[in-house]
Every structure is written in C-alpha cells, then in structure tokens.
N, C-alpha and C. Protein backbone atom coordinates (compact mmCIF):
# COMPACT_ATOMS: atom_id res chain seq x y z
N UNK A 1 49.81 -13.30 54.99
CA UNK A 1 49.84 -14.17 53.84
C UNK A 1 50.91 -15.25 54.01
N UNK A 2 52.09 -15.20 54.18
CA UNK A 2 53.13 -15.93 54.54
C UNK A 2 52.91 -16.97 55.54
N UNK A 3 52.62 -16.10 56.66
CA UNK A 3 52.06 -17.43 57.41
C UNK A 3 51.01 -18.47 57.67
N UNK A 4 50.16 -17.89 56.56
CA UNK A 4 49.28 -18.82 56.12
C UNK A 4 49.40 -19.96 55.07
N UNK A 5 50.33 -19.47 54.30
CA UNK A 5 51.04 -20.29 53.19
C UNK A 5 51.79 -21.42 54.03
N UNK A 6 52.79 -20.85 54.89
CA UNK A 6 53.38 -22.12 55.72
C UNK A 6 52.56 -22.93 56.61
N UNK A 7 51.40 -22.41 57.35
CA UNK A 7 50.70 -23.20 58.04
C UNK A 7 49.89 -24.06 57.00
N UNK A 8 49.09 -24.44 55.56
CA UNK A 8 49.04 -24.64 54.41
C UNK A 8 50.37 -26.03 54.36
N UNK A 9 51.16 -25.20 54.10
CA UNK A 9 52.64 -26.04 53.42
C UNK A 9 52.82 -27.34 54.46
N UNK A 10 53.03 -26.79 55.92
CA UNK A 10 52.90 -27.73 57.18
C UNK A 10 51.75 -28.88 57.44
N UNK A 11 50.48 -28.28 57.11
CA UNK A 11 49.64 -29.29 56.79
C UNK A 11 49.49 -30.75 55.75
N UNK A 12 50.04 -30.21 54.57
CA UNK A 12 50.43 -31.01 53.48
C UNK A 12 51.87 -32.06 53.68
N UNK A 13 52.76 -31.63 54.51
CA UNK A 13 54.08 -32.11 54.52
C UNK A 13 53.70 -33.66 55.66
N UNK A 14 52.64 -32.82 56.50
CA UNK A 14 52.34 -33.51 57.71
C UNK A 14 51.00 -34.87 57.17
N UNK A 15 50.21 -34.59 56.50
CA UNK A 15 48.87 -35.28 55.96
C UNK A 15 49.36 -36.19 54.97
N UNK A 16 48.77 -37.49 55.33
CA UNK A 16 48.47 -38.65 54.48
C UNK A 16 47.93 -38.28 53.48
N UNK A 17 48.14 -38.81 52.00
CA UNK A 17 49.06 -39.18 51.42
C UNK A 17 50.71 -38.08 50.91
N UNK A 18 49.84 -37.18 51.16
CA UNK A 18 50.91 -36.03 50.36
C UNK A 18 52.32 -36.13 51.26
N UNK A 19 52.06 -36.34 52.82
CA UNK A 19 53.67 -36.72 53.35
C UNK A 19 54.12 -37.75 53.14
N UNK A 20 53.78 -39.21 52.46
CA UNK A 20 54.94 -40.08 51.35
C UNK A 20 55.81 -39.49 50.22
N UNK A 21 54.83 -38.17 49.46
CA UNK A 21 56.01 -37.80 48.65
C UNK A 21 56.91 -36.47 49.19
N UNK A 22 56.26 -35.89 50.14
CA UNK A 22 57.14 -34.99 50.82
C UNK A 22 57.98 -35.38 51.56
N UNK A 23 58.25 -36.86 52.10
CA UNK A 23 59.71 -37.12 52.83
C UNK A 23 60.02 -37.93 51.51
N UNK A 24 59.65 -38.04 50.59
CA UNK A 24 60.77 -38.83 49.66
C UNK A 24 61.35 -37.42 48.96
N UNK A 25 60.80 -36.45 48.98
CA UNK A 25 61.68 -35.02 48.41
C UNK A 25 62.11 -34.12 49.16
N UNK A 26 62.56 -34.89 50.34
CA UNK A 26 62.89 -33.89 52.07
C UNK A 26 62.62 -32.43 52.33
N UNK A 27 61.07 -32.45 51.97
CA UNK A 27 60.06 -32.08 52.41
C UNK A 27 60.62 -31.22 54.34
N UNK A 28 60.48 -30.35 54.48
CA UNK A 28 60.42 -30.34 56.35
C UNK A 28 59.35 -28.98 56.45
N UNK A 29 58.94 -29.02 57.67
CA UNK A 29 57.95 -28.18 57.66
C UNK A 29 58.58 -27.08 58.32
N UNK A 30 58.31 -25.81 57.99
CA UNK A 30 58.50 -24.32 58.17
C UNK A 30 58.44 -23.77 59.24
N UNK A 31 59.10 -22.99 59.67
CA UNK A 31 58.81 -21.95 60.65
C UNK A 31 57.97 -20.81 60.47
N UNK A 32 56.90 -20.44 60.86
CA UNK A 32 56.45 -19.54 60.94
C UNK A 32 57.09 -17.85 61.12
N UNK A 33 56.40 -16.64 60.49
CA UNK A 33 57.50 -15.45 61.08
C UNK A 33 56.94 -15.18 62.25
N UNK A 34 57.63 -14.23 62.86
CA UNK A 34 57.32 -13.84 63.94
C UNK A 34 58.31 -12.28 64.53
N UNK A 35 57.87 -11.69 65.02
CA UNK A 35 58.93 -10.64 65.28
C UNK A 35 59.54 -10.54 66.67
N UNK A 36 60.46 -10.30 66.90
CA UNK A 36 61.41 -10.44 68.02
C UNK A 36 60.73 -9.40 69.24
N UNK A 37 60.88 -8.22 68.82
CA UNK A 37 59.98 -7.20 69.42
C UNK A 37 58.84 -6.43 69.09
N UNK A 38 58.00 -6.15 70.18
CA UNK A 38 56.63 -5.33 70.03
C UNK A 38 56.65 -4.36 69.19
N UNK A 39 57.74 -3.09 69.13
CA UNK A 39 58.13 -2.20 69.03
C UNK A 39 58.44 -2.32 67.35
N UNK A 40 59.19 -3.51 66.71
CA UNK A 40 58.74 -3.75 65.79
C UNK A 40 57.40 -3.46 64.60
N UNK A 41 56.39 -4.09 65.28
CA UNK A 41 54.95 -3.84 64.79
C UNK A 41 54.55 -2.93 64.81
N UNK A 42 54.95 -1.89 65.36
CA UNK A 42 54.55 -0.29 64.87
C UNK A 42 54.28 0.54 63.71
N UNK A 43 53.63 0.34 63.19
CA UNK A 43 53.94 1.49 61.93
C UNK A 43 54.31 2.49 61.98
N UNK A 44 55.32 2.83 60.91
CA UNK A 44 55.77 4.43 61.45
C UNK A 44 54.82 5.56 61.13
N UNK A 45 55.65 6.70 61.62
CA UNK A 45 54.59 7.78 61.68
C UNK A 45 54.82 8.57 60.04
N UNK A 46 54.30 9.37 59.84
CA UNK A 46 54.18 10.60 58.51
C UNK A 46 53.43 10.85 58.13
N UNK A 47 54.38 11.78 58.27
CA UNK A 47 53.73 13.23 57.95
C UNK A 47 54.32 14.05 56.66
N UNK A 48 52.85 14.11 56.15
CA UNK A 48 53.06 14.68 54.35
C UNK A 48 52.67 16.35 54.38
N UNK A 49 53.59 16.84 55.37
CA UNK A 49 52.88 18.28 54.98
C UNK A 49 54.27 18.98 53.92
C-alpha cells in the first residue's frame, strides 16, 4: 500500500499541471520502502499450541 501511494504521489509531483503547484509548495518526490535484508521478509514462525 505505501508504495503505491508514493509511486501515485511521484507521479503527480512529476505530471503537468499538478507539478506547477507542487514546486510552488516544495512538493519532492518520495522514496520508496524497501528492506535492507532478505532475512527481514520472513515471517515469523508460531506456534499456538
């Protein structure tokens, strides 16, 4: 969801007309997330016994 919102937000900041009023309200476009490591993206494990 997030990074769809910023890729969204980036489009608009970047596209005629809407980037005249986004650099007059210093507007900048986003970084995307991203995770540092694989190991990260794991879901953890559990166990409900």
């Amino acid at each position: 969801y997030y990074n769809g919102t910023v890729r969204d937000f980036n489009v608009m900041v970047q596209s005629f007309p809407s980037n005249l009023i986004a650099n007059m309200m210093k507007y900048q476009s986003r970084k995307f997330f991203e995770l540092e490591y694989v190991t990260e993206r794991k879901t953890p494990d559990v166990d409900f016994r």
